[in-house]
Protein backbone atom coordinates (compact mmCIF):
# COMPACT_ATOMS: atom_id res chain seq x y z
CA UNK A 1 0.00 0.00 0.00
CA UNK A 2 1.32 3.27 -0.69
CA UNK A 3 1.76 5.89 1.77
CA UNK A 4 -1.01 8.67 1.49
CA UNK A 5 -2.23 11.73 3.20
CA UNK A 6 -4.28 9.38 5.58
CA UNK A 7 -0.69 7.78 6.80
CA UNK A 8 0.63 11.29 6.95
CA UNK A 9 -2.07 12.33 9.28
CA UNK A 10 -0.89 9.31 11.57
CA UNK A 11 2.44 10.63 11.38
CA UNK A 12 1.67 14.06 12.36
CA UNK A 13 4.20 14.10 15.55
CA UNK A 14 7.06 12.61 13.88
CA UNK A 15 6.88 15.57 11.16
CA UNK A 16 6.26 18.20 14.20
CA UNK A 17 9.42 16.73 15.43
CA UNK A 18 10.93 17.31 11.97
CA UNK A 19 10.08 20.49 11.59
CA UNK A 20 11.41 21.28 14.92
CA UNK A 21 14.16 19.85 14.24
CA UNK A 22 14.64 21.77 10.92
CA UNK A 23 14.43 25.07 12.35
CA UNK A 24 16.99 24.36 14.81
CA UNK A 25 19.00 23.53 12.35
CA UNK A 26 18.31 26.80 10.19
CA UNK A 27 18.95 28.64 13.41
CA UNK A 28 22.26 27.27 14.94
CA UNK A 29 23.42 25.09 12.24
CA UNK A 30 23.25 21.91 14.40
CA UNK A 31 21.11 19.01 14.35
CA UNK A 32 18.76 16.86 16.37
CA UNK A 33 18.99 13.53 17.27
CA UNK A 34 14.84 13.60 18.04
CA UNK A 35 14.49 15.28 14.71
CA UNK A 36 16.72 12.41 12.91
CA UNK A 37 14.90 9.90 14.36
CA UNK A 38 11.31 11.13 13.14
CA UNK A 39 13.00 11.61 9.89
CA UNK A 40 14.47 7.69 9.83
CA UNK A 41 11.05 6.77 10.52
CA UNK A 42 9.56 8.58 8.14
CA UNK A 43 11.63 7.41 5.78
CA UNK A 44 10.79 3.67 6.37
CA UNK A 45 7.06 4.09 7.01
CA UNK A 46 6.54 5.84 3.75
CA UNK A 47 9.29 3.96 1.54
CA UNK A 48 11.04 7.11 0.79
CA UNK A 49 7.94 8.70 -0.70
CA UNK A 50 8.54 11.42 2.54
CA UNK A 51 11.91 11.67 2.21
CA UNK A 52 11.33 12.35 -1.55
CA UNK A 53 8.93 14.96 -1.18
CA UNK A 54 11.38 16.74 1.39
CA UNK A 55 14.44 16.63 -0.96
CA UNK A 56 12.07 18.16 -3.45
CA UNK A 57 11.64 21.04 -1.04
CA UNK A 58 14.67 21.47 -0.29
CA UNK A 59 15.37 21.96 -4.19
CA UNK A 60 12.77 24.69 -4.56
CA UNK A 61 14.25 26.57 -1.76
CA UNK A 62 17.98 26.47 -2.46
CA UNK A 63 19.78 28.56 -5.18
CA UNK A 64 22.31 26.71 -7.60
CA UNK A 65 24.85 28.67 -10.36
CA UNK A 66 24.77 26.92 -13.15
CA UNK A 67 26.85 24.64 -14.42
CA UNK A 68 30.21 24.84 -16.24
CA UNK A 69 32.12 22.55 -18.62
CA UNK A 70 35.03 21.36 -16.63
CA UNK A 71 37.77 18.23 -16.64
CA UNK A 72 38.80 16.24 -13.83
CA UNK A 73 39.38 12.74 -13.13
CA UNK A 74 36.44 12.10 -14.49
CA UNK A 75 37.42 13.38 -18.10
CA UNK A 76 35.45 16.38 -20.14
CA UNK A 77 32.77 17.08 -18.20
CA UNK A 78 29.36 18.89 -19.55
CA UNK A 79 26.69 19.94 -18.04
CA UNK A 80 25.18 17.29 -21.08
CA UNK A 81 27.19 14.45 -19.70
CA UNK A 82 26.76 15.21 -16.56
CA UNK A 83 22.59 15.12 -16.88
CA UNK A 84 22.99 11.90 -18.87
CA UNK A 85 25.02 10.33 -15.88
CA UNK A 86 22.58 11.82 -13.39
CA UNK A 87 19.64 10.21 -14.89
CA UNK A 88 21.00 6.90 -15.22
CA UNK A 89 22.03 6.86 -11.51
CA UNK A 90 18.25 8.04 -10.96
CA UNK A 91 17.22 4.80 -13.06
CA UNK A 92 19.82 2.24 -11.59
CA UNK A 93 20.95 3.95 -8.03
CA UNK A 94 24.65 3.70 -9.65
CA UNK A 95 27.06 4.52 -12.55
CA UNK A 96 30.62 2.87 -13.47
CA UNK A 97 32.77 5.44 -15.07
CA UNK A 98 34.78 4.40 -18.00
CA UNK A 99 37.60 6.89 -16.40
CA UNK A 100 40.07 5.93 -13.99
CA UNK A 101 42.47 6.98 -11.64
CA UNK A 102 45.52 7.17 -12.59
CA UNK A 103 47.95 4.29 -11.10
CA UNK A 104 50.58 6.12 -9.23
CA UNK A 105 47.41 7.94 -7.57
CA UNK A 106 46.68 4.53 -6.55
CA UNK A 107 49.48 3.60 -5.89
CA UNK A 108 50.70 6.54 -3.25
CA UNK A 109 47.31 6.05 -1.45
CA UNK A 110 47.70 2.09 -1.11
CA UNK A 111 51.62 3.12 0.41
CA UNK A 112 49.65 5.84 2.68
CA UNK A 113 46.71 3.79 3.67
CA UNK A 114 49.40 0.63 4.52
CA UNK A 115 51.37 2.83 6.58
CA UNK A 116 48.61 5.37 8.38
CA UNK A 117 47.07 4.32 11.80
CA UNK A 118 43.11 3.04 11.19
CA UNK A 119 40.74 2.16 14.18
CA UNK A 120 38.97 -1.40 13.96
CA UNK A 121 35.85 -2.89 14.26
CA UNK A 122 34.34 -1.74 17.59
CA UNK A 123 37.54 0.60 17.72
CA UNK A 124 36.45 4.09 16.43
CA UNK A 125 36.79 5.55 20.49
CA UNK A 126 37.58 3.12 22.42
CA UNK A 127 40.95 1.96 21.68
CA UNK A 128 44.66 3.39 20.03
CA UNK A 129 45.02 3.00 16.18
CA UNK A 130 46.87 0.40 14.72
CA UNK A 131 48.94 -0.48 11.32
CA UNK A 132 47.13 -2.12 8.97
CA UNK A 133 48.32 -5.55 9.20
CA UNK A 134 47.73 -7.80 6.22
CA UNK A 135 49.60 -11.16 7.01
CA UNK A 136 47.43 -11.47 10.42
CA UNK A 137 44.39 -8.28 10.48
CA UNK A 138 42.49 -8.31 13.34
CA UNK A 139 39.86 -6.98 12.12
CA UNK A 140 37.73 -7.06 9.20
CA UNK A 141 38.02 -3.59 8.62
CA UNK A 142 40.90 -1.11 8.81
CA UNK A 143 39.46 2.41 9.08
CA UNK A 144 41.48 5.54 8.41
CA UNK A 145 39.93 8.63 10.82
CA UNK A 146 39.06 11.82 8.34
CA UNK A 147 41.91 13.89 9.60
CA UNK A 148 44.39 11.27 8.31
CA UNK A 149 42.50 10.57 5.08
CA UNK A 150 42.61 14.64 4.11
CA UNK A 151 46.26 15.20 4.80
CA UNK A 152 47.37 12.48 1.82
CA UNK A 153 47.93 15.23 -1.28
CA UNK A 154 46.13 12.59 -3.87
CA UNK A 155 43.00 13.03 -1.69
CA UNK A 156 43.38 16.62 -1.93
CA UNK A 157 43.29 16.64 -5.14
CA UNK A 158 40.32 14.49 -5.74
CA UNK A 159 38.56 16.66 -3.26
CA UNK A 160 38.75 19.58 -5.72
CA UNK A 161 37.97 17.59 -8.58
CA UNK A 162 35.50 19.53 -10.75
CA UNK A 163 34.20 16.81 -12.99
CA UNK A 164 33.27 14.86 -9.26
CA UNK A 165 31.83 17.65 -8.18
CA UNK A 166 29.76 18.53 -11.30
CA UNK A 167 28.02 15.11 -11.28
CA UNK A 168 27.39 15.24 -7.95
CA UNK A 169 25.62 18.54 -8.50
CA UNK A 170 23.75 17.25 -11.58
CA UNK A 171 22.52 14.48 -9.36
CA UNK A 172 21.44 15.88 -6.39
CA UNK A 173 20.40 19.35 -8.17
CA UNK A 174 21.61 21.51 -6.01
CA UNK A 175 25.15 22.99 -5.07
CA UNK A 176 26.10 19.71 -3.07
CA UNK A 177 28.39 19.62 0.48
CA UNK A 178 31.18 17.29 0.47
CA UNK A 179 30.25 15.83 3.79
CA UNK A 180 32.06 12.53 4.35
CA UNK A 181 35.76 12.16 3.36
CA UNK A 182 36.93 8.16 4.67
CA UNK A 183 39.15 5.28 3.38
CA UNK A 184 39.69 1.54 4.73
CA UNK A 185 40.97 -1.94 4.05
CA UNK A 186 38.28 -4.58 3.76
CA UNK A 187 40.32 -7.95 4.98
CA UNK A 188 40.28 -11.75 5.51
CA UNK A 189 39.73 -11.95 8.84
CA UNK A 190 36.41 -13.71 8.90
CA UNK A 191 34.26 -15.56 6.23
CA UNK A 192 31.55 -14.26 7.78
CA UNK A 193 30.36 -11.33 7.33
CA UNK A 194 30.02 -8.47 9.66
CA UNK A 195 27.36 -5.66 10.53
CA UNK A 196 29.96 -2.88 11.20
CA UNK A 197 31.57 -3.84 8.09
CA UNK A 198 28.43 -3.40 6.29
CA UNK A 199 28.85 -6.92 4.97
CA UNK A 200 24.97 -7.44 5.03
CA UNK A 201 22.38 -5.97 3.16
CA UNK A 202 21.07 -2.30 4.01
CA UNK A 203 20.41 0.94 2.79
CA UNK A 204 22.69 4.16 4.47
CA UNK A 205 20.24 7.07 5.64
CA UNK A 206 22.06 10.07 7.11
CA UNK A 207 20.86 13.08 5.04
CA UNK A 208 17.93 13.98 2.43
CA UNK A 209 19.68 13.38 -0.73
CA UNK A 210 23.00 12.16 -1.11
CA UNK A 211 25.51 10.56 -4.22
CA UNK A 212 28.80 8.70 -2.77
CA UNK A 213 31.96 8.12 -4.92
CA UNK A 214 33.59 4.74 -4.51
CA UNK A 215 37.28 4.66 -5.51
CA UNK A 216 39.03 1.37 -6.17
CA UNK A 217 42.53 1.65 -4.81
CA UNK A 218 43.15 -1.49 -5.59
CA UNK A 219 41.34 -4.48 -7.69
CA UNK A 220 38.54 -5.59 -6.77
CA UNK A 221 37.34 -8.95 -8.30
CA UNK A 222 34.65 -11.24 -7.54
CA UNK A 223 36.80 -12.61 -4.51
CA UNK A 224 37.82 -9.66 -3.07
CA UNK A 225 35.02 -7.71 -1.53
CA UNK A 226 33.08 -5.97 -4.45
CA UNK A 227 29.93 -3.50 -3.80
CA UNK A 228 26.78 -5.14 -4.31
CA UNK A 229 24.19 -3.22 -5.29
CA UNK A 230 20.13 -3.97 -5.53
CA UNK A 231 19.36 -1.63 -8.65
CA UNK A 232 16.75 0.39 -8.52
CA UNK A 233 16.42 -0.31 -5.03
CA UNK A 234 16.85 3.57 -4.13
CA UNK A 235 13.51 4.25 -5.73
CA UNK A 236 10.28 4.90 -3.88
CA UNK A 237 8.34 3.86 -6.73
CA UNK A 238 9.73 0.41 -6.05
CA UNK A 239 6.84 -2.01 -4.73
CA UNK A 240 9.75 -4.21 -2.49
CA UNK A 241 11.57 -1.36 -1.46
CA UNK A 242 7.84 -0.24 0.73
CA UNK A 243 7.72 -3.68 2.24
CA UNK A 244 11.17 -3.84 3.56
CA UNK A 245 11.84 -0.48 4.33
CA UNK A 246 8.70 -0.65 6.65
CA UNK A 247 10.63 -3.23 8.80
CA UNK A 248 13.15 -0.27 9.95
CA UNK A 249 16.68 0.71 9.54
CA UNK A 250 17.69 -2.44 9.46
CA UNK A 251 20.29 -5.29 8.17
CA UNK A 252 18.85 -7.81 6.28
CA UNK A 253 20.15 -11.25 5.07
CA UNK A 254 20.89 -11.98 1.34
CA UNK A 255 17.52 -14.71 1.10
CA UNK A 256 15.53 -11.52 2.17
CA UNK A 257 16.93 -9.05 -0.43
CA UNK A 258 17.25 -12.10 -3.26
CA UNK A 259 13.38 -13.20 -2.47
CA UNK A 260 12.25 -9.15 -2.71
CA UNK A 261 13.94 -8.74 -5.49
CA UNK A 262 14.86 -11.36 -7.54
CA UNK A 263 18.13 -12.86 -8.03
CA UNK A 264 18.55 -11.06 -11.54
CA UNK A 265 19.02 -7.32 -9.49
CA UNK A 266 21.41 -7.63 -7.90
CA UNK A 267 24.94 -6.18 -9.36
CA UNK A 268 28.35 -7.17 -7.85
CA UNK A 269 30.39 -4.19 -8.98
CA UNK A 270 34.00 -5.22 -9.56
CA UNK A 271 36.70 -3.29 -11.63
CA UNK A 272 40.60 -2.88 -11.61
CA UNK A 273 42.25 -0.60 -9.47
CA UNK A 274 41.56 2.61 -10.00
CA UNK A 275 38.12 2.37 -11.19
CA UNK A 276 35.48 5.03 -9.61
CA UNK A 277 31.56 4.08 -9.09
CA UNK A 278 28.64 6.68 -8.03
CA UNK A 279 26.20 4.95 -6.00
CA UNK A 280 23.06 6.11 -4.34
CA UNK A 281 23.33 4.32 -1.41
CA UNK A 282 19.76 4.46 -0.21
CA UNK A 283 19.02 1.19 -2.27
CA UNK A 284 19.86 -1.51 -0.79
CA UNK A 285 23.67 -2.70 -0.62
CA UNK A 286 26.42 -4.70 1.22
CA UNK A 287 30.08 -5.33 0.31
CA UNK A 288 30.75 -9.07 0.24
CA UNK A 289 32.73 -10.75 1.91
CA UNK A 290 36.73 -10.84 0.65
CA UNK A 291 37.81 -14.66 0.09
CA UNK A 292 40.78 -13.90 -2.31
CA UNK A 293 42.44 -10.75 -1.38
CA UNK A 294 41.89 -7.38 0.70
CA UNK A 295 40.70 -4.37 -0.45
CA UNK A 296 41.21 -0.42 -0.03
CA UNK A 297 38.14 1.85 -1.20
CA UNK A 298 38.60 5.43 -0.69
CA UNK A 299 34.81 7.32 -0.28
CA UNK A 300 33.44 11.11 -0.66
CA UNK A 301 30.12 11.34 0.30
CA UNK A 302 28.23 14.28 -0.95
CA UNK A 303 24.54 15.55 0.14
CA UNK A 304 22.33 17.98 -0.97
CA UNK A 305 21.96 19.15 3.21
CA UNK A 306 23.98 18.48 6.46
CA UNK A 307 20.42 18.42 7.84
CA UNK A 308 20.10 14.85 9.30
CA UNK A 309 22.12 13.20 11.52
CA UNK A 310 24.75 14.20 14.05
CA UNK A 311 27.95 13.90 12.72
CA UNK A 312 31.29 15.54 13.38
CA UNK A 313 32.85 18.56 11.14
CA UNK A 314 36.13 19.22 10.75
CA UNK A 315 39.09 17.14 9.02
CA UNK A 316 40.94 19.75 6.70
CA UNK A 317 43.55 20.99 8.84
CA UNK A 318 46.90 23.53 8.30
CA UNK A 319 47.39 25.73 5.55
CA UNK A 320 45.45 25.31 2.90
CA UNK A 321 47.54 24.76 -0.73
CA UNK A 322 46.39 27.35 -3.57
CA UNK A 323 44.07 24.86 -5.31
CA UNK A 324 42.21 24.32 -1.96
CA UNK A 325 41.86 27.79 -1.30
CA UNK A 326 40.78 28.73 -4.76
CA UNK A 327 38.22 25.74 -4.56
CA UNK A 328 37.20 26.83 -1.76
CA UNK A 329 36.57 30.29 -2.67
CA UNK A 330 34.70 29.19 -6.03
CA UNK A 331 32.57 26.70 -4.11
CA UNK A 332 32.44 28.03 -0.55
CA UNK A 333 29.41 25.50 0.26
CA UNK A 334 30.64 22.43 -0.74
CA UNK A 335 33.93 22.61 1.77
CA UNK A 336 32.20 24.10 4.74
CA UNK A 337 31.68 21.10 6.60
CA UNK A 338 35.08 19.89 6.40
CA UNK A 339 36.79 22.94 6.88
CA UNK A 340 34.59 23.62 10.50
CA UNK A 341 36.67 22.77 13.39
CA UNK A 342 35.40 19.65 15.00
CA UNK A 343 31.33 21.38 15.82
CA UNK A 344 29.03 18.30 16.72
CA UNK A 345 26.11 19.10 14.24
């Protein structure tokens, strides 16, 4: 059943608490754990038919400069190529790019992200980083903090990457903000998968609207951890998506997604190193389980709103180079999160 005005009426507190929540956050800039909480619910009682109608909102209100032809990693990129990418991420929930990047950008992030203290499973606060260790991990994940991430020069770079930047605006239609910055190692530690890991089927739900870039630092074959992907699975208009959504924010096992579904949807996304992906990672999605080999993914995350859930700014630290600070000056919203000092919001 779809949702209607009648379920919206039944819902009345949890979009009081939204709105509440909403003009806090138009008034200080920080947000609500009450007010992300109503909007997580929302979000699974309607099938994202609320959290469409939101984003939509959202749209109307904001301002965007139009945009302009620009190159990148990402090759030429028009505002043409960008719309055709943008629509067949709104189709699928993802898009491979033919592009990749180049090797020894691969390579100096696989000799950083070997080298560079990470936080484990069940480690992010509780306990002192650690080497990644691939002849005996402890873990199945190896997580770099933000900080770390943002001071390697190839991830500076990518950060002010027009032709990224340009699809992500095409996508989410509005100037976006580069809100999440994070690499890890996905290991063989364990056959089996893991929740924290993200090794089981979900959908992510932080923000209104939001596109992520996966980067392949290294290859990523059948056996060694690819992203799975449910396509189409981001889309409200999708009748499984309103059935399982409704059970909450949830993992789910791979019988549950393949019986939903259909064993013909799901995608296991694998590539050589280098190789970038956009995924809309509302639909449904896991990363399997490496048997073969480890693997190193490096992730931006860009939304259309902080407005959501309480997260932690900050993570661009020092003096900025010239091609951060002209960036920055040129697109003032998308770095504002990451160049805020640390504010809980």
């Amino acid at each position: 059943m779809s949702y209607n005005v009648l379920n919206a009426w039944s819902d009345r507190a949890l979009f009081q608490e939204v709105y509440r929540g909403w003009r806090k956050y138009q008034s200080d800039g920080t947000n609500s754990e009450r007010a992300y909480q109503a909007l997580v619910a929302l979000h699974c009682r309607s099938g994202g038919v609320v959290t469409d109608a939101l984003s939509a909102l959202l749209r109307w209100l904001t301002r965007t400069r139009p945009m302009e032809t620009c190159a990148g990693v990402l090759g030429e990129m028009t505002a043409a190529r960008a719309g055709v990418i943008a629509d067949a991420i709104a189709r699928d929930g993802f898009f491979v790019f033919d592009e990749k990047v180049p090797e020894s950008v691969c390579l100096a992030l696989e000799q950083f992200a070997a080298s560079t203290p990470a936080f484990v499973e069940g480690g992010e606060s509780h306990c002192d980083d650690i080497v990644y260790a691939p002849r005996a991990p402890i873990s199945r994940t190896y997580r770099l903090r933000r900080e770390r991430v943002l001071s390697a020069p190839p991830v500076r770079v990518l950060v002010v990457d027009e032709s990224i930047l340009a699809v992500a605006q095409a996508y989410l239609k509005v100037e976006p903000v580069l809100d999440t910055v994070t690499m890890w190692w996905n290991t063989l530690f364990s056959d089996v998968p893991g929740s924290e890991a993200a090794q089981l089927f979900h959908f992510d739900f932080e923000r209104l609207k939001w596109l992520k870039f996966f980067f392949y630092l290294t290859d990523v074959t059948a056996g060694r951890g690819p992203h799975c992907y449910v396509r189409g699975s981001h889309r409200a208009d999708n009748a499984p998506v309103q059935s399982l959504t409704r059970r909450g924010y949830v993992r789910l096992s791979d019988a549950e997604v393949l019986s939903a579904f259909g064993p013909d949807s799901v995608v296991e996304i694998t590539g050589p190193r280098g190789t970038v992906l956009a995924v809309d990672t509302r639909g449904f999605h896991k990363g399997k389980v490496p048997t073969e080999g480890d693997r190193l993914v490096l992730e931006f995350q860009f939304a259309n709103s902080t407005f959501g859930a309480m997260t932690r700014d900050g993570g661009l630290t020092g003096d900025l180079e010239p091609a951060l600070q002209s960036f920055a000056s040129r697109h003032p919203n998308v770095l504002r999160r990451l160049m805020r000092s640390g504010v809980e919001q």
